[in-house]
PDB file of N, CA and C in Angstrom:
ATOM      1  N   UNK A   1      -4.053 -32.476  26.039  1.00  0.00           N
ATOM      2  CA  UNK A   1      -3.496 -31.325  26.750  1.00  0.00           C
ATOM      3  C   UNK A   1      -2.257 -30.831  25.996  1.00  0.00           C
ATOM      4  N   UNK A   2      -2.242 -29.977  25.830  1.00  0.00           N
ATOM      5  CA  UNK A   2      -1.376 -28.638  24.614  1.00  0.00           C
ATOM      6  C   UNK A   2      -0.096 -28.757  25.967  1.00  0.00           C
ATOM      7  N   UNK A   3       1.393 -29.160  25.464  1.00  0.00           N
ATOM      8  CA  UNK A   3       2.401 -29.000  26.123  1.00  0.00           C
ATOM      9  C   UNK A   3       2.842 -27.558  26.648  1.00  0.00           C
ATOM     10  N   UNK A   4       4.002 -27.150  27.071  1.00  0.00           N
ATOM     11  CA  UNK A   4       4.196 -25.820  27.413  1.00  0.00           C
ATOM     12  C   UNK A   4       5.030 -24.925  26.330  1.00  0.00           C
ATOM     13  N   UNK A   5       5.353 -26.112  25.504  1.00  0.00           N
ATOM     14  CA  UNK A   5       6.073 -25.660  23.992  1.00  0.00           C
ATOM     15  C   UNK A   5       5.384 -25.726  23.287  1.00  0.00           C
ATOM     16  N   UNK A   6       4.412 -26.410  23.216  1.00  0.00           N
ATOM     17  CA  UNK A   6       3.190 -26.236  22.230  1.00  0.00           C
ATOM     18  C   UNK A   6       2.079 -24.747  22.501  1.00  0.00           C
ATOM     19  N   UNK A   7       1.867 -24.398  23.733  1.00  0.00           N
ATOM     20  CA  UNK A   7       1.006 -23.238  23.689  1.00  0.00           C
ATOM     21  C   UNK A   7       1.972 -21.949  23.459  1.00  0.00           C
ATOM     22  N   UNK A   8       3.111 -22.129  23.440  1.00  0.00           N
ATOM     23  CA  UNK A   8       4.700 -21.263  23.373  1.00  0.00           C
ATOM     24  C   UNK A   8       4.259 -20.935  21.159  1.00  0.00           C
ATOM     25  N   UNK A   9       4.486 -22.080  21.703  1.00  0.00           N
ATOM     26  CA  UNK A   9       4.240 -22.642  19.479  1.00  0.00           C
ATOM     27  C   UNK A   9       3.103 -21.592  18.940  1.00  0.00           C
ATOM     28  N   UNK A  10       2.166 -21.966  19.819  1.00  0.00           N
ATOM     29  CA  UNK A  10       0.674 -21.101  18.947  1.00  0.00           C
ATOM     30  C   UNK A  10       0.729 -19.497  19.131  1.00  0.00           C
ATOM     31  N   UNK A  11       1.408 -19.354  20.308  1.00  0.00           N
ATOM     32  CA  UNK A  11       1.094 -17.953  20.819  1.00  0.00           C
ATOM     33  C   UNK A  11       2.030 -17.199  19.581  1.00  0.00           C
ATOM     34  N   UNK A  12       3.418 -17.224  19.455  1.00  0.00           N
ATOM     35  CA  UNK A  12       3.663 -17.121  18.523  1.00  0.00           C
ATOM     36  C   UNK A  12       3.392 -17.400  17.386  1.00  0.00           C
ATOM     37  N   UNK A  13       2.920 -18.437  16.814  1.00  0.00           N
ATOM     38  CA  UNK A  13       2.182 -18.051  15.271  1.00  0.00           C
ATOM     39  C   UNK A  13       1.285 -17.184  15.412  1.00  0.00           C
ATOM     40  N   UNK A  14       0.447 -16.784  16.694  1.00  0.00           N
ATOM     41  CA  UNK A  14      -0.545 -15.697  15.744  1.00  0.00           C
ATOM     42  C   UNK A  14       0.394 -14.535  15.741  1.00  0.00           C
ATOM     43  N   UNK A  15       1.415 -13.988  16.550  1.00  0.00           N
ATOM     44  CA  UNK A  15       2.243 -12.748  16.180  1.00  0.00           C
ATOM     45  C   UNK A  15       2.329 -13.000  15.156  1.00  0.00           C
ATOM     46  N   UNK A  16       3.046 -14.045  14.850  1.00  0.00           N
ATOM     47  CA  UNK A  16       3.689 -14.112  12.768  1.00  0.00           C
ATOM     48  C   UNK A  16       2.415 -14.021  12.206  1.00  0.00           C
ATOM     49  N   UNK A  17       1.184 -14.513  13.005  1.00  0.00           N
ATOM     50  CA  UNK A  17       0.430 -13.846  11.705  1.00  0.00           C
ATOM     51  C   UNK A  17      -0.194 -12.615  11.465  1.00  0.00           C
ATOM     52  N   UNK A  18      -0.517 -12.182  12.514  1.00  0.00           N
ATOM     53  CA  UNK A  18      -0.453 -10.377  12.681  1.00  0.00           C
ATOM     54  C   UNK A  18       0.781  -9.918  12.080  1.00  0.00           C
ATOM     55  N   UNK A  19       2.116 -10.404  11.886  1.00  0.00           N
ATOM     56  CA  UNK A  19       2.692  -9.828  11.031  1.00  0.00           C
ATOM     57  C   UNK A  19       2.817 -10.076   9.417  1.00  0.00           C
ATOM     58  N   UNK A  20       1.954 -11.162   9.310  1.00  0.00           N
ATOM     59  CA  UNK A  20       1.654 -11.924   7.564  1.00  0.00           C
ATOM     60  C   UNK A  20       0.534 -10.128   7.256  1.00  0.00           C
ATOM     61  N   UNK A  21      -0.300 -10.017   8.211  1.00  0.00           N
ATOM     62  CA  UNK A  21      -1.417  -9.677   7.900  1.00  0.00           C
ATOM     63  C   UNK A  21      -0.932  -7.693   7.575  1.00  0.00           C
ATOM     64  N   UNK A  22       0.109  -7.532   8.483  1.00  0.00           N
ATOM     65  CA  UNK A  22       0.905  -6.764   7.839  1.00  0.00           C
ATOM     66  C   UNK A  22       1.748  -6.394   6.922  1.00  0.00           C
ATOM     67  N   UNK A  23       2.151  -7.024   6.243  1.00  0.00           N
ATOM     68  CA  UNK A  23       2.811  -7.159   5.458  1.00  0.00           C
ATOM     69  C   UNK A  23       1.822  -6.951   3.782  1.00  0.00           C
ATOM     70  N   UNK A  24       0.835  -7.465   4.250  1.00  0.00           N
ATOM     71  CA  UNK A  24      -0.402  -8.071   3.479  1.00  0.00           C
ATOM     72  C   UNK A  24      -0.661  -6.692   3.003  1.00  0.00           C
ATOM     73  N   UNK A  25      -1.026  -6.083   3.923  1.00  0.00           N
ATOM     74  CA  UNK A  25      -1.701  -4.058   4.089  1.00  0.00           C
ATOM     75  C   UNK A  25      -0.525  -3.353   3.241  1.00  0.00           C
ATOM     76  N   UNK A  26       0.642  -3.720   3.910  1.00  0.00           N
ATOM     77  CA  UNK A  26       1.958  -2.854   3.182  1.00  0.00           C
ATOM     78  C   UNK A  26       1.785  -3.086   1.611  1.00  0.00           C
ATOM     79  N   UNK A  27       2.216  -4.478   1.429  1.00  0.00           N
ATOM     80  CA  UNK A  27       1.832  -4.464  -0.216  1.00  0.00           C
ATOM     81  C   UNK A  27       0.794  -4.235  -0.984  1.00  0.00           C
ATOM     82  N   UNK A  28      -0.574  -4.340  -0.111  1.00  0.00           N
ATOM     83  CA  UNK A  28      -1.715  -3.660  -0.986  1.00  0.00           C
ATOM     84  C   UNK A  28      -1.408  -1.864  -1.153  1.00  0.00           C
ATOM     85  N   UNK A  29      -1.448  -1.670  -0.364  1.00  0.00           N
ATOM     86  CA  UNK A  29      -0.761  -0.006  -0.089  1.00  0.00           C
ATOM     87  C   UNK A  29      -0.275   0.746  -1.502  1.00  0.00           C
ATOM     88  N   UNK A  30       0.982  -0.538  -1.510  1.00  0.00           N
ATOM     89  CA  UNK A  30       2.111   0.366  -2.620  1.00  0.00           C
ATOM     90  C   UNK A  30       1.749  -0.429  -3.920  1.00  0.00           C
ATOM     91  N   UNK A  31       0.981  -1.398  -3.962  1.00  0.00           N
ATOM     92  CA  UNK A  31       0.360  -1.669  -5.660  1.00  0.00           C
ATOM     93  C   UNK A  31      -1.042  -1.554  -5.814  1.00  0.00           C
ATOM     94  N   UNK A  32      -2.201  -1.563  -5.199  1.00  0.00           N
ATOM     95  CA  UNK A  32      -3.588  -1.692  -5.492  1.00  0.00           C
ATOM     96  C   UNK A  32      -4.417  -0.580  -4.935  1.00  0.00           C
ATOM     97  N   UNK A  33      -4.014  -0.207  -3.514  1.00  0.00           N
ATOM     98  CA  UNK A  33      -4.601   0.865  -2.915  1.00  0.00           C
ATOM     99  C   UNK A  33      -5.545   1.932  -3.468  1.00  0.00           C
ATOM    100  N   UNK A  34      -6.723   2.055  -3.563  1.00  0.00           N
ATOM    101  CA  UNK A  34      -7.278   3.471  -4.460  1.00  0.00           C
ATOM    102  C   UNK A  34      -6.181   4.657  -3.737  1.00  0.00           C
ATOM    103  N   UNK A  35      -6.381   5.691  -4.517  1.00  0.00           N
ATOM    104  CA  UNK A  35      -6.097   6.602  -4.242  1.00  0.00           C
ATOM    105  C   UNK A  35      -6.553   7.697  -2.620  1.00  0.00           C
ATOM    106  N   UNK A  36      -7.719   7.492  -2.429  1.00  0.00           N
ATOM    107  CA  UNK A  36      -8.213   7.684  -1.182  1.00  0.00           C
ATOM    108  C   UNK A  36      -8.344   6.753  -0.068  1.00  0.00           C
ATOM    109  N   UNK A  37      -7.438   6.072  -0.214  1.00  0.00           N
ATOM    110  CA  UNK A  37      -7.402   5.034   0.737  1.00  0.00           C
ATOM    111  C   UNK A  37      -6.180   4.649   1.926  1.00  0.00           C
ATOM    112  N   UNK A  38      -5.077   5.890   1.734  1.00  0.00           N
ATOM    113  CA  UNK A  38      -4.578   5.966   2.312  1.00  0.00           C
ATOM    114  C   UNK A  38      -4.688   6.367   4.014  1.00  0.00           C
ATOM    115  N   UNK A  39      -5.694   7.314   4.224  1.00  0.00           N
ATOM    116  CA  UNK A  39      -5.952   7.123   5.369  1.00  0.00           C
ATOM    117  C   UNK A  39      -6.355   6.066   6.838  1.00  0.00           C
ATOM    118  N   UNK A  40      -6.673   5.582   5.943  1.00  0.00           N
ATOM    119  CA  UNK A  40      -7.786   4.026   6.316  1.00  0.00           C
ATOM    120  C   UNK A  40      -6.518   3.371   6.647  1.00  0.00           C
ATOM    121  N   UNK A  41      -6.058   3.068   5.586  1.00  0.00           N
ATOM    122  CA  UNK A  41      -5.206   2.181   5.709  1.00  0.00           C
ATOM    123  C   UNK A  41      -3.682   2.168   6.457  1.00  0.00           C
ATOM    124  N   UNK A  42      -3.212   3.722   6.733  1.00  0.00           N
ATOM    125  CA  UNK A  42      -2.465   4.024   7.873  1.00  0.00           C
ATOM    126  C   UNK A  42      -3.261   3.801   9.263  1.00  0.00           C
ATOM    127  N   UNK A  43      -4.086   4.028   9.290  1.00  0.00           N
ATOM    128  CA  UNK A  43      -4.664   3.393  10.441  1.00  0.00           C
ATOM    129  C   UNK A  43      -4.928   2.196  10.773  1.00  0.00           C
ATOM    130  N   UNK A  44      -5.185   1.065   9.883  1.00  0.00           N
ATOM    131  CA  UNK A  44      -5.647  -0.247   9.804  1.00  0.00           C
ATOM    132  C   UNK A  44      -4.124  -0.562  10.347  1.00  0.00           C
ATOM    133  N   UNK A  45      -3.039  -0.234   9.562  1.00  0.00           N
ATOM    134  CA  UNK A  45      -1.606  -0.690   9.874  1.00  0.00           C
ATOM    135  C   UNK A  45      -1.038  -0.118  11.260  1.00  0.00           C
ATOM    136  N   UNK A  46      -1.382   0.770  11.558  1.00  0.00           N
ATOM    137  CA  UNK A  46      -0.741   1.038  12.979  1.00  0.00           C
ATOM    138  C   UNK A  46      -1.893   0.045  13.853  1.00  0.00           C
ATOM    139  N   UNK A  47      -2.980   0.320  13.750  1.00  0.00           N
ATOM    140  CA  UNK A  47      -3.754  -0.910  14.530  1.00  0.00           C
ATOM    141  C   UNK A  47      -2.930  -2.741  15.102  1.00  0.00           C
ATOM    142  N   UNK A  48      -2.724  -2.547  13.487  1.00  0.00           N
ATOM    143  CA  UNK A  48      -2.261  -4.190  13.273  1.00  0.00           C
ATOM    144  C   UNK A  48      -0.956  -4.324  14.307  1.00  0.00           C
ATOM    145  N   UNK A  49      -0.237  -3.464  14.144  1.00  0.00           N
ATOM    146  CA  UNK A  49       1.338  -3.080  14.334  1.00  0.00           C
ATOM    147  C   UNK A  49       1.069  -3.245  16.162  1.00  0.00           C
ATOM    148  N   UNK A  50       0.122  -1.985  16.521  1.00  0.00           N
ATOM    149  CA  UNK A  50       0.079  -1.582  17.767  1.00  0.00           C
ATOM    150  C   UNK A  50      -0.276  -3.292  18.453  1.00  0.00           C
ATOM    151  N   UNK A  51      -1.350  -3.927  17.615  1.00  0.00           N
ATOM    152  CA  UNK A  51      -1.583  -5.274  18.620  1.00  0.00           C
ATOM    153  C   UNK A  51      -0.240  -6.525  18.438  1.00  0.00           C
ATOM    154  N   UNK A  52       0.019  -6.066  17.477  1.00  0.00           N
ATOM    155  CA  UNK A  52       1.489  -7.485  17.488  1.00  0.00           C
ATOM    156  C   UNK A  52       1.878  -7.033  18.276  1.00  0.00           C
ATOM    157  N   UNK A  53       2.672  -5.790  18.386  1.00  0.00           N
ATOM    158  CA  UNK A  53       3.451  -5.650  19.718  1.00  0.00           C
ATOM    159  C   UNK A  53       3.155  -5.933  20.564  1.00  0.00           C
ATOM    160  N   UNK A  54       1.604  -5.578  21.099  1.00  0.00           N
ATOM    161  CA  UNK A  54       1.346  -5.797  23.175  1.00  0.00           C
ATOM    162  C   UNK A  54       1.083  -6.714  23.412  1.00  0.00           C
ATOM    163  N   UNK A  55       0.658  -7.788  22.056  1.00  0.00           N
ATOM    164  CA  UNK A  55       0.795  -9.593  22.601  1.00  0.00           C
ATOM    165  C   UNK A  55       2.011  -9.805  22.503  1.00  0.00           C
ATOM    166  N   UNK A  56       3.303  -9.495  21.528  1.00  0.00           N
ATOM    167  CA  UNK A  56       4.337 -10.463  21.366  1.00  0.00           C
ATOM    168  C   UNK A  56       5.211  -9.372  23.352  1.00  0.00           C
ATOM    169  N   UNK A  57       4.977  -8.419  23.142  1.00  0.00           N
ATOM    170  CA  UNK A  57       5.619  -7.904  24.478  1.00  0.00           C
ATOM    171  C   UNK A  57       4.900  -7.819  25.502  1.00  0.00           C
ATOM    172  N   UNK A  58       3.601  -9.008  25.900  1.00  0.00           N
ATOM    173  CA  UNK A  58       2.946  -8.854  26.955  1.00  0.00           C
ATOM    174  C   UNK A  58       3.707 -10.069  28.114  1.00  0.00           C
ATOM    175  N   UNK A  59       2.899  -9.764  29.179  1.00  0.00           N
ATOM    176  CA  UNK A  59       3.366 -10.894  30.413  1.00  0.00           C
ATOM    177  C   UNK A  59       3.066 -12.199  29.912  1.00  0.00           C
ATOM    178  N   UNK A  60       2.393 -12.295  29.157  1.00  0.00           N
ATOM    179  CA  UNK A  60       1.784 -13.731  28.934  1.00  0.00           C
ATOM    180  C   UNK A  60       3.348 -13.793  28.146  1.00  0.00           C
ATOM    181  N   UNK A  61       3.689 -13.478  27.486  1.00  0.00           N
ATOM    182  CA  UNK A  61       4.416 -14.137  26.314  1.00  0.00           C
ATOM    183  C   UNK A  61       6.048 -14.450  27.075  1.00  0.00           C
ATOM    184  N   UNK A  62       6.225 -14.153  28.415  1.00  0.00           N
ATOM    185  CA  UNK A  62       7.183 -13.954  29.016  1.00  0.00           C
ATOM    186  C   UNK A  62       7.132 -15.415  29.796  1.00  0.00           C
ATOM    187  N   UNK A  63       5.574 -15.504  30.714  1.00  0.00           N
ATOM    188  CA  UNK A  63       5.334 -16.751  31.268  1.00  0.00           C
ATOM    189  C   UNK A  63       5.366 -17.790  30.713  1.00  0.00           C
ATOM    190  N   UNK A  64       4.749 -17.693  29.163  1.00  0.00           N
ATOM    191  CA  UNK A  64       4.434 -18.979  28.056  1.00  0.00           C
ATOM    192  C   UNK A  64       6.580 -19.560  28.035  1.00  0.00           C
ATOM    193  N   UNK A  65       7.082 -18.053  27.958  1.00  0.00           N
ATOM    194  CA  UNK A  65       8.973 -18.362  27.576  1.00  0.00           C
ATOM    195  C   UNK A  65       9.118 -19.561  29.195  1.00  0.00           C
ATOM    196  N   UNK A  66       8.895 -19.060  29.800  1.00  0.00           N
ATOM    197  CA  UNK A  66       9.568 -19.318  31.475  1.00  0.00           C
ATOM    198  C   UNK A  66       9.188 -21.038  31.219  1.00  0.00           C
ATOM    199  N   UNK A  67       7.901 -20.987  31.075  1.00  0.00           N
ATOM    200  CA  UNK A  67       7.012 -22.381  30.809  1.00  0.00           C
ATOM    201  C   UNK A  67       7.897 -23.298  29.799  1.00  0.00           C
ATOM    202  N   UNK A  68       8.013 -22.708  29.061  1.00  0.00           N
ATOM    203  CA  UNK A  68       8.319 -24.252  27.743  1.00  0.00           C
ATOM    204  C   UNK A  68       9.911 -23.987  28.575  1.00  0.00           C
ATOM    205  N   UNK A  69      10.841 -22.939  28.879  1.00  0.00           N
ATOM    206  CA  UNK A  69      12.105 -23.449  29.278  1.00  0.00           C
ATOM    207  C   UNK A  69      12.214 -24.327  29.773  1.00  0.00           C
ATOM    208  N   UNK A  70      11.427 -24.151  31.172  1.00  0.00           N
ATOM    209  CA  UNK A  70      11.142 -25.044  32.209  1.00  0.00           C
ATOM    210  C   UNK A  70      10.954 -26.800  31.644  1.00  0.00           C
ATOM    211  N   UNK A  71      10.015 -26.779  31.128  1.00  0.00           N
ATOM    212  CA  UNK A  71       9.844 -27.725  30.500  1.00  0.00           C
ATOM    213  C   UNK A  71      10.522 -28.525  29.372  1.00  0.00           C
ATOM    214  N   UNK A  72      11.252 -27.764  29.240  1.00  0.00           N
ATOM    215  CA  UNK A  72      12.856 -28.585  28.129  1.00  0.00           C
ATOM    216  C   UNK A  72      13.860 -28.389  28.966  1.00  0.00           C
ATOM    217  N   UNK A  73      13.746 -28.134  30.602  1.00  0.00           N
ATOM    218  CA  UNK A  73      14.980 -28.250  31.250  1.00  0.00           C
ATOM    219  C   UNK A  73      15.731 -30.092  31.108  1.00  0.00           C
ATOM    220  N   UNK A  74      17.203 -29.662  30.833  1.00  0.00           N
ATOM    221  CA  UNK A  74      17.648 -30.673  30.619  1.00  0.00           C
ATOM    222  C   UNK A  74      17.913 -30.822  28.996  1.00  0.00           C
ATOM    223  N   UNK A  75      17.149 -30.677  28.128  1.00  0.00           N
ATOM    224  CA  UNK A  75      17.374 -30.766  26.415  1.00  0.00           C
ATOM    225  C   UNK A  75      18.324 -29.871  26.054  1.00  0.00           C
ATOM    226  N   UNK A  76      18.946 -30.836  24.987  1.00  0.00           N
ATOM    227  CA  UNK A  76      19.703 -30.264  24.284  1.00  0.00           C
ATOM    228  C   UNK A  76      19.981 -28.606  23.856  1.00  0.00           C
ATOM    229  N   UNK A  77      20.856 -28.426  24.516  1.00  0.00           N
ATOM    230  CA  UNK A  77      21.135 -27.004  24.267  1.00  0.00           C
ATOM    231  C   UNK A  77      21.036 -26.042  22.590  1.00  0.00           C
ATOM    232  N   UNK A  78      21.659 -27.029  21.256  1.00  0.00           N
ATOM    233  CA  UNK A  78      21.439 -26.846  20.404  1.00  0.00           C
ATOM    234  C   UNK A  78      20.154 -27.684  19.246  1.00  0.00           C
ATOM    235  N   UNK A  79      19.585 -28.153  20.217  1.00  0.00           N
ATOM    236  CA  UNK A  79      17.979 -28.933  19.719  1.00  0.00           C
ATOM    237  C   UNK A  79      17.181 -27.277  19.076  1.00  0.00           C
ATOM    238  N   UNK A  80      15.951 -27.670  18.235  1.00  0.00           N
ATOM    239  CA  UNK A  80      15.819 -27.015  17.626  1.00  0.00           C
ATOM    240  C   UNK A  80      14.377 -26.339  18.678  1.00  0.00           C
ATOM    241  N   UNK A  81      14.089 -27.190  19.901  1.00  0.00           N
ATOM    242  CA  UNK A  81      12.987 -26.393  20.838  1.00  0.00           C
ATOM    243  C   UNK A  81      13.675 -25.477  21.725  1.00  0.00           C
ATOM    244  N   UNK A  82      14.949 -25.621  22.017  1.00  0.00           N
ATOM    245  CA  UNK A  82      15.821 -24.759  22.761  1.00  0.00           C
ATOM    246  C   UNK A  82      16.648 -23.403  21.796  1.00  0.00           C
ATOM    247  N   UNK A  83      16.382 -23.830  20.984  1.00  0.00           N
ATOM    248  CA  UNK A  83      17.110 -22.438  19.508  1.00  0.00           C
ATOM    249  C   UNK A  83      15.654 -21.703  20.032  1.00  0.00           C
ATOM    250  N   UNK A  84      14.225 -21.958  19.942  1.00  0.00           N
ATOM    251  CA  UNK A  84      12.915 -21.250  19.302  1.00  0.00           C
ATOM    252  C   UNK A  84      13.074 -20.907  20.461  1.00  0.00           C
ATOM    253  N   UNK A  85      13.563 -20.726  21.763  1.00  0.00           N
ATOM    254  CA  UNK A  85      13.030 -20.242  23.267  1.00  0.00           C
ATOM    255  C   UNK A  85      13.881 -19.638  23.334  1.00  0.00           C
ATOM    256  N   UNK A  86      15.192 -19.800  22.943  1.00  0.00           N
ATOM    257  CA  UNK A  86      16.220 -18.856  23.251  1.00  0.00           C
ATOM    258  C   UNK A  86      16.040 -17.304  22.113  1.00  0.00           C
ATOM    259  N   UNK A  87      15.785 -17.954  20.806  1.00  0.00           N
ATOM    260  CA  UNK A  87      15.925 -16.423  19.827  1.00  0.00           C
ATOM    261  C   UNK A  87      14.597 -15.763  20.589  1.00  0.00           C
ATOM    262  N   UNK A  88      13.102 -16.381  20.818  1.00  0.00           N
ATOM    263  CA  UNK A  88      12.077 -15.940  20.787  1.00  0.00           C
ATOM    264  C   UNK A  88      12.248 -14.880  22.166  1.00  0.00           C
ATOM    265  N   UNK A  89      13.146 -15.545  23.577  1.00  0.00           N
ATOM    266  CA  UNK A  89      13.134 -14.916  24.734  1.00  0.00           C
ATOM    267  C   UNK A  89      13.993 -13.650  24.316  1.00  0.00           C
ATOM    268  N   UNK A  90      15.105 -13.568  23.408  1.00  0.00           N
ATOM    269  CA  UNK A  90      15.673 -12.174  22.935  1.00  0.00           C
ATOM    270  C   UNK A  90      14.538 -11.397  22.501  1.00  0.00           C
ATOM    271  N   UNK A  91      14.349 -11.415  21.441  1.00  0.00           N
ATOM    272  CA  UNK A  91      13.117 -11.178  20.764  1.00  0.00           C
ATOM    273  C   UNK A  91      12.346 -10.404  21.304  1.00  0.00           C
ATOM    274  N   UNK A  92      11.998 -10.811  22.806  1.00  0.00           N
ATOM    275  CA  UNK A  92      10.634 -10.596  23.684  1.00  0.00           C
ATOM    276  C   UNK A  92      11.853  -9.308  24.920  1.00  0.00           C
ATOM    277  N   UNK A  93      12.699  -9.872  24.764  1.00  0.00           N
ATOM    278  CA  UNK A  93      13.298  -8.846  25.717  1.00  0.00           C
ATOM    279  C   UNK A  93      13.467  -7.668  24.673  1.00  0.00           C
ATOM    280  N   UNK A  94      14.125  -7.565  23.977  1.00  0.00           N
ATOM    281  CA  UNK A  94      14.340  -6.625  23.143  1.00  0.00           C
ATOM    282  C   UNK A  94      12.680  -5.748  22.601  1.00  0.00           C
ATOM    283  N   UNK A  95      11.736  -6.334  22.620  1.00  0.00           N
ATOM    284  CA  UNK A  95      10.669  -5.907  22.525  1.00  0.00           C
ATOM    285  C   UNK A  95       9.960  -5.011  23.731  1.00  0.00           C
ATOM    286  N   UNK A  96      10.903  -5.281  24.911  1.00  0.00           N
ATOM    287  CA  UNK A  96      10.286  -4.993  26.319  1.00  0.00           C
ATOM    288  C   UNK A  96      10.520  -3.178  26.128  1.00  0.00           C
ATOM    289  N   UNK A  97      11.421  -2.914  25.345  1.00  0.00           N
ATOM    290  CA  UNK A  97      12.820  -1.610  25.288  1.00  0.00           C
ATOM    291  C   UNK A  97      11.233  -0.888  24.708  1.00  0.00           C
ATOM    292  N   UNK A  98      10.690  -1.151  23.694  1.00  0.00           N
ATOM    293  CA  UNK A  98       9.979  -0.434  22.848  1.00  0.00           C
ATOM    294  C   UNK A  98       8.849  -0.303  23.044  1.00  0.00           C
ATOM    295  N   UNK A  99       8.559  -0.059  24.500  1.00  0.00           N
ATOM    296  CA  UNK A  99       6.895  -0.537  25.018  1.00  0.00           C
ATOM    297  C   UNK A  99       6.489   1.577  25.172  1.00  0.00           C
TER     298      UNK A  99
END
């Protein structure tokens, strides 16, 4: 059974990797891209873009925060599972602004 910091853990890596996978598009873009391929590929990237956002700023990602807090209630304030819940819950608030 996957802890409440552990499904916290995964949910976020796939954002980071929807944003690897962006990043990925950006640099093909500006070195390899054919020439007619710009269309496609503004679209492929707002795609990518549009879904990182509504998982990393959905309810789930708010409950998964509430969950692992909950569950390191009591730990170390500067431990390194209480740093990833605290930047990630900014993160997710500040993400709420841009919906």
């Amino acid at each position: 059974m996957t802890t409440a910091l552990g499904q916290l853990q995964e949910w976020l890596a796939e954002v980071a990797d929807l944003g690897d996978v962006t990043h990925l598009l950006e640099w093909d873009q500006q070195t390899m891209m054919p020439a007619r391929g710009a269309a496609g590929r503004a679209e492929a990237l707002a795609t990518v873009r549009r879904v990182s956002h509504e998982k990393f700023a959905s309810a789930e990602t708010g409950r998964l925060l509430e969950s692992a807090q909950g569950a390191l209630n009591g730990a170390d304030p500067d431990s390194d599972e209480m740093a990833l819940v605290r930047v990630a819950r900014r993160r997710w608030e500040l993400s709420l602004i841009h919906i």
